[in-house]
Protein backbone atom coordinates (compact mmCIF):
# COMPACT_ATOMS: atom_id res chain seq x y z
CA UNK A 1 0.00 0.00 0.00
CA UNK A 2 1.20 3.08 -0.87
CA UNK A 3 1.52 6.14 1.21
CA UNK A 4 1.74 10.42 1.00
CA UNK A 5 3.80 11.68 3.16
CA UNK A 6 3.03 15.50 4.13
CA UNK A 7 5.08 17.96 5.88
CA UNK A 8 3.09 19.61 8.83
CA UNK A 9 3.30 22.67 10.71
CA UNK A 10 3.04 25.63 8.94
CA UNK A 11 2.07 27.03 12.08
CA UNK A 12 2.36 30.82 12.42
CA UNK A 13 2.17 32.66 15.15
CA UNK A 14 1.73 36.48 15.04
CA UNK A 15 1.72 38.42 18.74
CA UNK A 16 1.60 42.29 17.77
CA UNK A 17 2.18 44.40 20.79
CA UNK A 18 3.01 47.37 21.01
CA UNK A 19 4.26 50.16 22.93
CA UNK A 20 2.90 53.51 23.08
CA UNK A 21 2.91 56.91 24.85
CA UNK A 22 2.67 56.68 28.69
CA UNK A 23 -0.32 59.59 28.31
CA UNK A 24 -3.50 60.69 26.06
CA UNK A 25 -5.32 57.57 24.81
CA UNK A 26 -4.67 55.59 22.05
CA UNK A 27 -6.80 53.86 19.68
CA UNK A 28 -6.33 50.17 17.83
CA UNK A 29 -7.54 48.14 15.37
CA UNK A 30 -6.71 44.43 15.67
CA UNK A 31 -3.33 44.84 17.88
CA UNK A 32 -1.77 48.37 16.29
CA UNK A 33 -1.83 51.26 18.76
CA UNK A 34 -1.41 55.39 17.62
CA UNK A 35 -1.49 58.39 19.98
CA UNK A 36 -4.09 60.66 18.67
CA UNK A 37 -2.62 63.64 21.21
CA UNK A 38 -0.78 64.51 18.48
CA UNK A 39 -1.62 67.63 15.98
CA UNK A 40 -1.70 65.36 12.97
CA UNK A 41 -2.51 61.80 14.34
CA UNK A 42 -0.54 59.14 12.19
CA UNK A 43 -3.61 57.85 10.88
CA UNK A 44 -4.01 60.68 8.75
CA UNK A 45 -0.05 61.71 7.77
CA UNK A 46 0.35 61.87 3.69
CA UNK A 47 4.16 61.22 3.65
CA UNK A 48 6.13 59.12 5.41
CA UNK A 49 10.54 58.75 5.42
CA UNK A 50 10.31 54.44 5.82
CA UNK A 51 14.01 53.96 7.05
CA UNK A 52 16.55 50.95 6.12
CA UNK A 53 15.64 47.90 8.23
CA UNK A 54 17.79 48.06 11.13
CA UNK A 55 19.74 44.37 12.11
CA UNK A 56 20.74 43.74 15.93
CA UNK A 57 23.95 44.95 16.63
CA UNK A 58 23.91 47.93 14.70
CA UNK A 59 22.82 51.71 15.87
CA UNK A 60 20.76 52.56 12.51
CA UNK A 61 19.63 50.75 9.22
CA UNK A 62 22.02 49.77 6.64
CA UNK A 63 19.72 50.15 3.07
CA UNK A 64 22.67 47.84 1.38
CA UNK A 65 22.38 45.29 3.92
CA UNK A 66 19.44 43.70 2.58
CA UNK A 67 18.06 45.83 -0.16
CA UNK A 68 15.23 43.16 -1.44
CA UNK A 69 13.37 43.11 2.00
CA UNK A 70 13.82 47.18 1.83
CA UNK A 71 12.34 47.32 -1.09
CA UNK A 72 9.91 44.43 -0.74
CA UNK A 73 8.74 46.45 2.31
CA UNK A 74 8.16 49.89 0.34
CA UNK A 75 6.61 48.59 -2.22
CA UNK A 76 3.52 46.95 0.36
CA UNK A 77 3.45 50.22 1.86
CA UNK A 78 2.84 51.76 -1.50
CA UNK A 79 0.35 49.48 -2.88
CA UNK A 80 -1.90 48.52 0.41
CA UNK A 81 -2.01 52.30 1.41
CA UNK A 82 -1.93 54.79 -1.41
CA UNK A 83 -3.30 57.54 0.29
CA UNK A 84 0.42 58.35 2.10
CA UNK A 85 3.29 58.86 0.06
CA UNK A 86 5.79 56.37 1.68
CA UNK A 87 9.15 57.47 0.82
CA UNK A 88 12.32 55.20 0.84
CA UNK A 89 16.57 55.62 0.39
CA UNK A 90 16.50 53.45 -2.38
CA UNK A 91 18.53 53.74 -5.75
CA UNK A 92 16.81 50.88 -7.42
CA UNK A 93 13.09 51.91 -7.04
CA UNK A 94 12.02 53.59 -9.81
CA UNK A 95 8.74 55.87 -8.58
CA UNK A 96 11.08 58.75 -8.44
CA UNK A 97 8.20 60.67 -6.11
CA UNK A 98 8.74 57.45 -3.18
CA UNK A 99 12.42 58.00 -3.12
CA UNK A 100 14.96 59.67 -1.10
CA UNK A 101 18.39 59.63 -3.55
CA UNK A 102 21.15 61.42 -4.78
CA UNK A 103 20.97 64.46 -3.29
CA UNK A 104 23.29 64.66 0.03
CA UNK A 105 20.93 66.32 1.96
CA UNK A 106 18.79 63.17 2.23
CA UNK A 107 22.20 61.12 2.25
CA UNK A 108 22.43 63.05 6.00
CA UNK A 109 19.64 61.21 6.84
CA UNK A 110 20.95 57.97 6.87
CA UNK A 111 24.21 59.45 9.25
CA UNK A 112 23.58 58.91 13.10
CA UNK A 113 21.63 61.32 15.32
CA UNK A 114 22.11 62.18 19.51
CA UNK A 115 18.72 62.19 20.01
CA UNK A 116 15.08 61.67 18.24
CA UNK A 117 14.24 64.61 18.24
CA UNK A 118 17.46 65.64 15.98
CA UNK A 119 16.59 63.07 13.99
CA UNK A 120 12.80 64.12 13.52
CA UNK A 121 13.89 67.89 12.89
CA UNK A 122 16.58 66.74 9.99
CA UNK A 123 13.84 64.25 8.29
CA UNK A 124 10.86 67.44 8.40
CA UNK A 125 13.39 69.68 7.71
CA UNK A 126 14.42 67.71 4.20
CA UNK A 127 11.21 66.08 2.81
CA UNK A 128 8.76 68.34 5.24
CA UNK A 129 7.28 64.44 5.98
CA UNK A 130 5.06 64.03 8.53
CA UNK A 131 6.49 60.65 10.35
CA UNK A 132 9.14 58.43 9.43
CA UNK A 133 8.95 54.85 9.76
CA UNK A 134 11.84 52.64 11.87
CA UNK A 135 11.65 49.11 11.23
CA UNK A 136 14.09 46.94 13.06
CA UNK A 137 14.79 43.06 13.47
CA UNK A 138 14.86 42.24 17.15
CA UNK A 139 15.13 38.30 16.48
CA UNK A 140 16.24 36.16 13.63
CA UNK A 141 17.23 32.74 13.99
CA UNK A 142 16.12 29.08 13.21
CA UNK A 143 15.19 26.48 15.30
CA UNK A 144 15.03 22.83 14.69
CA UNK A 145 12.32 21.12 16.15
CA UNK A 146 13.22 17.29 15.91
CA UNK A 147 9.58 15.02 15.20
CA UNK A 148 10.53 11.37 16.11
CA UNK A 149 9.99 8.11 14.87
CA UNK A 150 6.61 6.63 16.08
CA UNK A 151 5.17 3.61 15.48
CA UNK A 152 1.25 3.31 15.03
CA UNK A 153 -1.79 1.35 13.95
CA UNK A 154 -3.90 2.39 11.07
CA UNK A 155 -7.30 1.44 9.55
CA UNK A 156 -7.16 0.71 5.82
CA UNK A 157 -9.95 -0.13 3.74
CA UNK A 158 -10.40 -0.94 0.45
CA UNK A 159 -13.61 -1.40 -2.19
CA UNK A 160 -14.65 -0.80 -5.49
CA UNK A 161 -17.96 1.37 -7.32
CA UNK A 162 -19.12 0.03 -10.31
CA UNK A 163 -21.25 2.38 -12.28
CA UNK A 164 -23.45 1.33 -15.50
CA UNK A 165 -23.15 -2.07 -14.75
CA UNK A 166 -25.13 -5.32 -15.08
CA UNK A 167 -27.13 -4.75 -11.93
CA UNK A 168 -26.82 -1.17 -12.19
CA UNK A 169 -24.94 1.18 -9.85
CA UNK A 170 -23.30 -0.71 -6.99
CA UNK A 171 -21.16 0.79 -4.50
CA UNK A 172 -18.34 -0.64 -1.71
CA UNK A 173 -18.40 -3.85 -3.09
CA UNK A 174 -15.90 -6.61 -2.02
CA UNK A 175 -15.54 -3.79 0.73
CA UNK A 176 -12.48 -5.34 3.30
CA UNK A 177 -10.83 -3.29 6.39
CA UNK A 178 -8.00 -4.46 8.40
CA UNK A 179 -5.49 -2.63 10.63
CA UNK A 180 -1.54 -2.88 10.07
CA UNK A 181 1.00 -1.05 11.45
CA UNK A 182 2.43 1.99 10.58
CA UNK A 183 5.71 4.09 11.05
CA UNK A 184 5.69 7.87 11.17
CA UNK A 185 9.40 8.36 9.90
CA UNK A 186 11.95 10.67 12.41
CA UNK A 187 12.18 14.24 11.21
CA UNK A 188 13.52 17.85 11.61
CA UNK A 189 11.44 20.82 10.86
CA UNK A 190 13.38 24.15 10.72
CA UNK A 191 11.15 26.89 13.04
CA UNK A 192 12.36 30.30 11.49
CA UNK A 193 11.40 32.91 14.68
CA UNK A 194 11.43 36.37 12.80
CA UNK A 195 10.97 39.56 15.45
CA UNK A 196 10.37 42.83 13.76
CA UNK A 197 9.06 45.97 15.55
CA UNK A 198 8.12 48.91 13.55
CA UNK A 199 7.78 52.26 15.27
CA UNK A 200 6.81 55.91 13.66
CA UNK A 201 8.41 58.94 15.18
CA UNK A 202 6.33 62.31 14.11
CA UNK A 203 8.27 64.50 12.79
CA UNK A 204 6.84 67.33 14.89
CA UNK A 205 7.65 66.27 18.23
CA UNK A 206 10.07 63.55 17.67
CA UNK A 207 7.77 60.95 19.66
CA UNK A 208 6.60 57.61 18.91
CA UNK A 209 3.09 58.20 17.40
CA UNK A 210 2.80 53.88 16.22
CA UNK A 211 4.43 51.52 17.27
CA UNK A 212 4.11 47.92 16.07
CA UNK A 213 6.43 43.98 17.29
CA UNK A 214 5.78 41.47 14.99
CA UNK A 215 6.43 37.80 16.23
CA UNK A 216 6.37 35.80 13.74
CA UNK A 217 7.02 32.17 14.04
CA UNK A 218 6.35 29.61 10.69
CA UNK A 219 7.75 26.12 10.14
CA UNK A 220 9.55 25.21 6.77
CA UNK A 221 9.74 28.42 5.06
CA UNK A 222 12.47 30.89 3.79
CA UNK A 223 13.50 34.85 5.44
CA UNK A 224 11.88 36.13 2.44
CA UNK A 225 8.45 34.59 3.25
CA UNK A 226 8.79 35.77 6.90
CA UNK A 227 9.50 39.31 6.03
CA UNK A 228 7.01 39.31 2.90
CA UNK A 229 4.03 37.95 5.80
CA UNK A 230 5.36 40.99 8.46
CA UNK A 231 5.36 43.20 5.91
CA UNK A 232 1.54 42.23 4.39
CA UNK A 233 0.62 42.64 8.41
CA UNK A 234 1.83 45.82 9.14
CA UNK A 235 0.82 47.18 5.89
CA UNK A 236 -2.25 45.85 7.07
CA UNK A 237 -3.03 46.94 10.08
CA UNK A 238 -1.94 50.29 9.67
CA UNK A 239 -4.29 50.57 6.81
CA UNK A 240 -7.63 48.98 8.75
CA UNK A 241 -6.11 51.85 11.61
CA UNK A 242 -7.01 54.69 9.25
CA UNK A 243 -10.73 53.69 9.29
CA UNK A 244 -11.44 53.31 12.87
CA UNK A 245 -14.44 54.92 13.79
CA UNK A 246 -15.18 57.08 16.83
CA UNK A 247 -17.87 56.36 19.65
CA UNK A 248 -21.08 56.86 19.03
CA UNK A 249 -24.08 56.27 21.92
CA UNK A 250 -27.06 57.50 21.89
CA UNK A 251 -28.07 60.69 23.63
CA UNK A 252 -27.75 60.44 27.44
CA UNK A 253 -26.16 57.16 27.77
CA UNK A 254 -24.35 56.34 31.09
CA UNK A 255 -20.75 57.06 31.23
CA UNK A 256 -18.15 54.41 31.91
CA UNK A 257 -14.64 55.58 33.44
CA UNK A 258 -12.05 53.19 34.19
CA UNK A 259 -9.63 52.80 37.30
CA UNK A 260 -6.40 50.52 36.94
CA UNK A 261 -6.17 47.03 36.86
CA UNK A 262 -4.15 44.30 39.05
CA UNK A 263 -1.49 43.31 37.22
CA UNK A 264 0.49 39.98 37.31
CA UNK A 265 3.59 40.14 38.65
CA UNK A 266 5.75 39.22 35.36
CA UNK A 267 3.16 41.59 33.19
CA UNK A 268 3.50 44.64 35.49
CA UNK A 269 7.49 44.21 35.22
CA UNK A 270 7.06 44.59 31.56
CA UNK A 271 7.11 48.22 30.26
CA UNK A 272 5.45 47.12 26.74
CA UNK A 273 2.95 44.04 28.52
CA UNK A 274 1.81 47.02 30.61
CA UNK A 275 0.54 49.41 27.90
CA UNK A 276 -0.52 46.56 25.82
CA UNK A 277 -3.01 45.56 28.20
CA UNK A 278 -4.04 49.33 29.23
CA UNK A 279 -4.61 50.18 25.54
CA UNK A 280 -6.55 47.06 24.63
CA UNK A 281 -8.37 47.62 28.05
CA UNK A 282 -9.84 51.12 27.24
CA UNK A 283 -9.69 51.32 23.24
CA UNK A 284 -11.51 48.05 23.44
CA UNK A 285 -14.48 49.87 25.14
CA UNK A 286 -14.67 52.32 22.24
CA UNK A 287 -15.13 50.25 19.46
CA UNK A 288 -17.75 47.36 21.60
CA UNK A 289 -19.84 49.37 23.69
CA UNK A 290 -23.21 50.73 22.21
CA UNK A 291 -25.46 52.16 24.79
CA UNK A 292 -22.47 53.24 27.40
CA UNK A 293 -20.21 56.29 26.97
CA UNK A 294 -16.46 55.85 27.28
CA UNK A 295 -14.90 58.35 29.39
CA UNK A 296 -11.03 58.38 28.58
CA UNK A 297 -10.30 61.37 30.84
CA UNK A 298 -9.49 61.93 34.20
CA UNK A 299 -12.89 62.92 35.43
CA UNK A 300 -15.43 61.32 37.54
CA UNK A 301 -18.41 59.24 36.25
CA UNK A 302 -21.16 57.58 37.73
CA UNK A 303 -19.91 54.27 36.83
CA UNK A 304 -16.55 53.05 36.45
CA UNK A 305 -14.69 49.66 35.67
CA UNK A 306 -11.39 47.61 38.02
CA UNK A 307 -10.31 44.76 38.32
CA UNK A 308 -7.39 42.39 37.52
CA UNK A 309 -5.73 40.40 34.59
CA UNK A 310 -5.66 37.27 36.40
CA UNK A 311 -3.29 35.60 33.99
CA UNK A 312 -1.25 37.06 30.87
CA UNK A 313 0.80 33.74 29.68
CA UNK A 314 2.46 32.65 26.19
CA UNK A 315 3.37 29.51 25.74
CA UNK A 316 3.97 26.56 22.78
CA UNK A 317 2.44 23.39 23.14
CA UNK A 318 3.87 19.90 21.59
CA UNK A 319 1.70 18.35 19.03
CA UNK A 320 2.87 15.09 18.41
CA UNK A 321 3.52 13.04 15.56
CA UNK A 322 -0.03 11.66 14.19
CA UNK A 323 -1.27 10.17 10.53
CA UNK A 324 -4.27 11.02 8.98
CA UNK A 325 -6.74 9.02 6.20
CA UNK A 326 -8.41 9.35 3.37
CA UNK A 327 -10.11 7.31 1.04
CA UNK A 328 -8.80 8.07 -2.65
CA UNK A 329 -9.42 6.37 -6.31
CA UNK A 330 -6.66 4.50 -7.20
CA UNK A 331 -7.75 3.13 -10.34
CA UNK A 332 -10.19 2.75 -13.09
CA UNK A 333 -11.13 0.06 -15.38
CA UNK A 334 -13.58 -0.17 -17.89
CA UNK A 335 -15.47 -3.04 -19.49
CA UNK A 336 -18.22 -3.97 -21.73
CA UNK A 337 -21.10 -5.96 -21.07
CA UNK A 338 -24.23 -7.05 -23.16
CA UNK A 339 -28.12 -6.60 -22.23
CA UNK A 340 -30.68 -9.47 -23.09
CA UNK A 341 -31.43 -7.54 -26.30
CA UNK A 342 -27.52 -7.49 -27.57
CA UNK A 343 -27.28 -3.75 -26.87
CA UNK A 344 -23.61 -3.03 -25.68
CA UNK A 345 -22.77 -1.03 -22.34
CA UNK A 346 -19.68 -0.17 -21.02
CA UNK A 347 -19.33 -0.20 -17.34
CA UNK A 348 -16.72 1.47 -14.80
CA UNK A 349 -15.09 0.00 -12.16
CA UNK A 350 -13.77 2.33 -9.49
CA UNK A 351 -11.37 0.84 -6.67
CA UNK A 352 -10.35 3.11 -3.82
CA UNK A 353 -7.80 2.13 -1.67
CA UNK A 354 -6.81 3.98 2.26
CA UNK A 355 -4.31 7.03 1.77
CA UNK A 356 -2.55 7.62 4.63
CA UNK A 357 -0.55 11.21 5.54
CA UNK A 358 1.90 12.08 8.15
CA UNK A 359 1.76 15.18 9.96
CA UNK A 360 4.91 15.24 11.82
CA UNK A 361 5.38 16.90 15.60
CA UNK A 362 5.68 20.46 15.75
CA UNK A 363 5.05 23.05 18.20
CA UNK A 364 1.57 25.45 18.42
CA UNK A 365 1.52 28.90 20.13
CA UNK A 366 -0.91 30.32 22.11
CA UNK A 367 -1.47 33.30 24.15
CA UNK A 368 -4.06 33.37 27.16
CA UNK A 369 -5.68 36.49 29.07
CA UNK A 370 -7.59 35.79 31.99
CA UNK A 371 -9.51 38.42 33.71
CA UNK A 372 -12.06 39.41 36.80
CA UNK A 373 -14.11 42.52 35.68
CA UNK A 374 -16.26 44.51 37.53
CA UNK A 375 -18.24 47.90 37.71
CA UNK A 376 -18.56 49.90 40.45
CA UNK A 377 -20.99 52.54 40.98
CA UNK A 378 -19.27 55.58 42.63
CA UNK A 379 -22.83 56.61 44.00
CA UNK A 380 -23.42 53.80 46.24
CA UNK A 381 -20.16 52.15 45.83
CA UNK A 382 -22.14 48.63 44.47
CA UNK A 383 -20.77 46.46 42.64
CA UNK A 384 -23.42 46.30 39.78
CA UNK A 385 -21.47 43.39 37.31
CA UNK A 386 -18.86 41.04 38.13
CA UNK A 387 -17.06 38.37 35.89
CA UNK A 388 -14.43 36.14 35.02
CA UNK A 389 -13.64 36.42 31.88
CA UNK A 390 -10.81 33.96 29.45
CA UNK A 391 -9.36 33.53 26.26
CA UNK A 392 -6.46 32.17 24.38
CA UNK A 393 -5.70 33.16 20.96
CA UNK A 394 -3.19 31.04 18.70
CA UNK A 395 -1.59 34.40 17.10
CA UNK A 396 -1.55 37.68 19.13
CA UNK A 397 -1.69 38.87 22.87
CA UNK A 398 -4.04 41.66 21.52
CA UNK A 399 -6.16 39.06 20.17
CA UNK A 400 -6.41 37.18 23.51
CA UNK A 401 -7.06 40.65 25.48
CA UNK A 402 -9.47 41.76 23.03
CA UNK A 403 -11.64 38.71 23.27
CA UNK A 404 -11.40 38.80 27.19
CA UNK A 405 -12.73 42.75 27.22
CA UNK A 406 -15.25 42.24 24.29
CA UNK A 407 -17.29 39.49 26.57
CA UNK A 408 -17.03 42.04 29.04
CA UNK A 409 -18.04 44.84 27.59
CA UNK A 410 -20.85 43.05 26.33
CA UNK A 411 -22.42 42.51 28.95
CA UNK A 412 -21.54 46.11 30.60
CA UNK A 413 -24.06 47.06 27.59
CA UNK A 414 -26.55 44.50 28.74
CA UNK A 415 -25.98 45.59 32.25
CA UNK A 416 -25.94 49.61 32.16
CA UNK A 417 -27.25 50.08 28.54
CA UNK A 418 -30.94 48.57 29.74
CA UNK A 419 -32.60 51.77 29.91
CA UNK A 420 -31.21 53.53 26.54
């Protein structure tokens, strides 16, 4: 019996976090955060300085280092978000108007500045841009992830259809199953773990007004598919940013202010865990809640939501070797048989025989939010809803948050938008 092998685990994993201004509230869509305290929020800049990616161990980008993924990453800029001019240092690229070349003013660019702010003066100062883009690789390395030998049992099966025949249609006849044994053969599956984190600096203030990390994890597949995926994300997200919409209630709805949150220890020790899960926490309210007003400043309101992040865990999980079946057509053959009035017919006979596929053993990821919730109204100081909220998401710690506050804030609507 003959047998497919099949290589498993093209398992990606994609956690976008990302840090953002300590102050002033930030909106997201999916897991991409921008400060909107800023005069020209970078949702709606028109040109943009994208920077050389930037390798570990070096202080700034290098464009010759890796010119394909420079361009690559220009060029999905350019065509998922037209509406910005995204500029690069490229001397291949031929859109002369997305291009910062030959002239030694923008050659300055590229040289080192002190301090971000030098940096953001020098880029407004030369293209009058109103961000500029850093992307840098924080990570990029490959594992191997060694899948063992295992022996197993299968099920096989074989039958055959005949169709047109004597008696007509007749299907899984001579049908016969038996198990044998089967071998899932030893192997090792190359994990490429590509980190990039992308931040914009506006060019006004010289502060971080995105900023974007990447983890991207896939089995069995080249650097340029990695960064070609990272790039298609960011590229993305950035562009679903640009659409979202601000909070609308209906007339008098109650007003919902939020106090902070108990922390786990290892999240609260984390700078960028920290304003992931603030930023999810309130942005989150914004885009789910209906018939409840979202107060982001620091002003009382009737009602208000605490509480704590009980857990805030990524892991991977082995999957172990394992074969999967299918039935499948092996062959055909056709003969000819006569009816009792010497007409001629020609019949099919279909045999189908077990394929079996291994999936070899390869690691998932998953990230898992677990939360207690509650709203407290400052009147009578009553807890008016409580809950313990959970979810793991296979790709993203925003993901994972998000689905932990959109249960909740569900049912804050159900709870406090009753009456609206």
């Amino acid at each position: 019996m003959t047998s497919m092998k099949k290589k498993l685990c093209v398992l990606l994993t994609c956690v976008n976090m990302f840090s953002v201004l300590a102050m002033g509230i930030a909106s997201a869509e999916g897991n991409i955060w921008m400060n909107e305290n800023t005069d020209i929020p970078a949702s709606r800049y028109k040109k943009v300085a994208v920077y050389p990616i930037c390798y570990p161990g070096e202080t700034d980008g290098d464009y010759m280092h890796d010119p394909e993924y420079n361009d690559l990453l220009l060029k999905r800029l350019n065509k998922r978000e037209k509406g910005i001019n995204w500029m690069g240092f490229s001397p291949m690229i031929e859109e002369k108007e997305h291009i910062l070349r030959d002239n030694p003013e923008y050659d300055r660019l590229l040289t080192h500045f002190p301090t971000e702010k030098d940096r953001a003066k020098a880029v407004y100062d030369a293209t009058a841009a109103d961000g500029y883009l850093l992307p840098r690789v924080q990570l990029d390395k490959v594992r191997i992830d060694h899948s063992p030998e295992v022996w197993t049992t299968v099920k096989m099966e074989s039958y055959y259809d005949i169709r047109n025949g004597r008696n007509g249609d007749e299907d899984m006849v001579h049908y016969h199953s038996w198990y044998e044994p089967y071998v899932i053969s030893a192997h090792d599956s190359e994990l490429r773990m590509l980190d990039v984190d992308f931040t914009m600096i506006d060019c006004r203030t010289g502060e971080p007004s995105l900023t974007l990390v990447d983890y991207y994890r896939v089995y069995d597949c080249d650097k340029s598919h990695a960064f070609k995926q990272i790039f298609k994300n960011f590229a993305g997200d950035f562009s679903r940013q640009k659409n979202d919409k601000v909070q609308e209630v209906p007339a008098g709805a109650p007003e919902l202010g939020f106090k902070n949150l108990e922390l786990p220890v290892d999240a609260s020790n984390n700078e960028l865990s920290v304003k992931t899960i603030y930023y999810a926490y309130k942005d989150t309210a914004g885009d789910r809640l209906k018939k409840v007003k979202a107060v982001y400043e620091p002003r009382d309101t009737r009602y208000y939501v605490t509480g704590s992040i009980k857990a805030y865990d990524m892991g991977e999980t082995w999957n172990p070797p394992h074969v999967t079946t299918d039935t499948v057509l092996d062959h055909t053959d056709k003969y000819d048989w006569y009816d009792s009035d010497g007409k001629k017919h020609t019949a099919e006979k279909k045999y189908y025989r077990t394929q079996v596929t291994e999936h070899y053993g390869c690691y998932s990821f998953w990230y898992h939010v677990a939360a207690d919730l509650k709203v407290v109204d400052s009147l009578t100081g009553r807890t008016v809803l409580e809950n313990y909220y959970e979810y793991t998401d296979p790709d993203r710690f925003g993901n994972a948050l998000r689905g932990v506050f959109n249960a909740f804030y569900d049912d804050v609507d159900g709870t406090l938008g009753k009456s609206v």
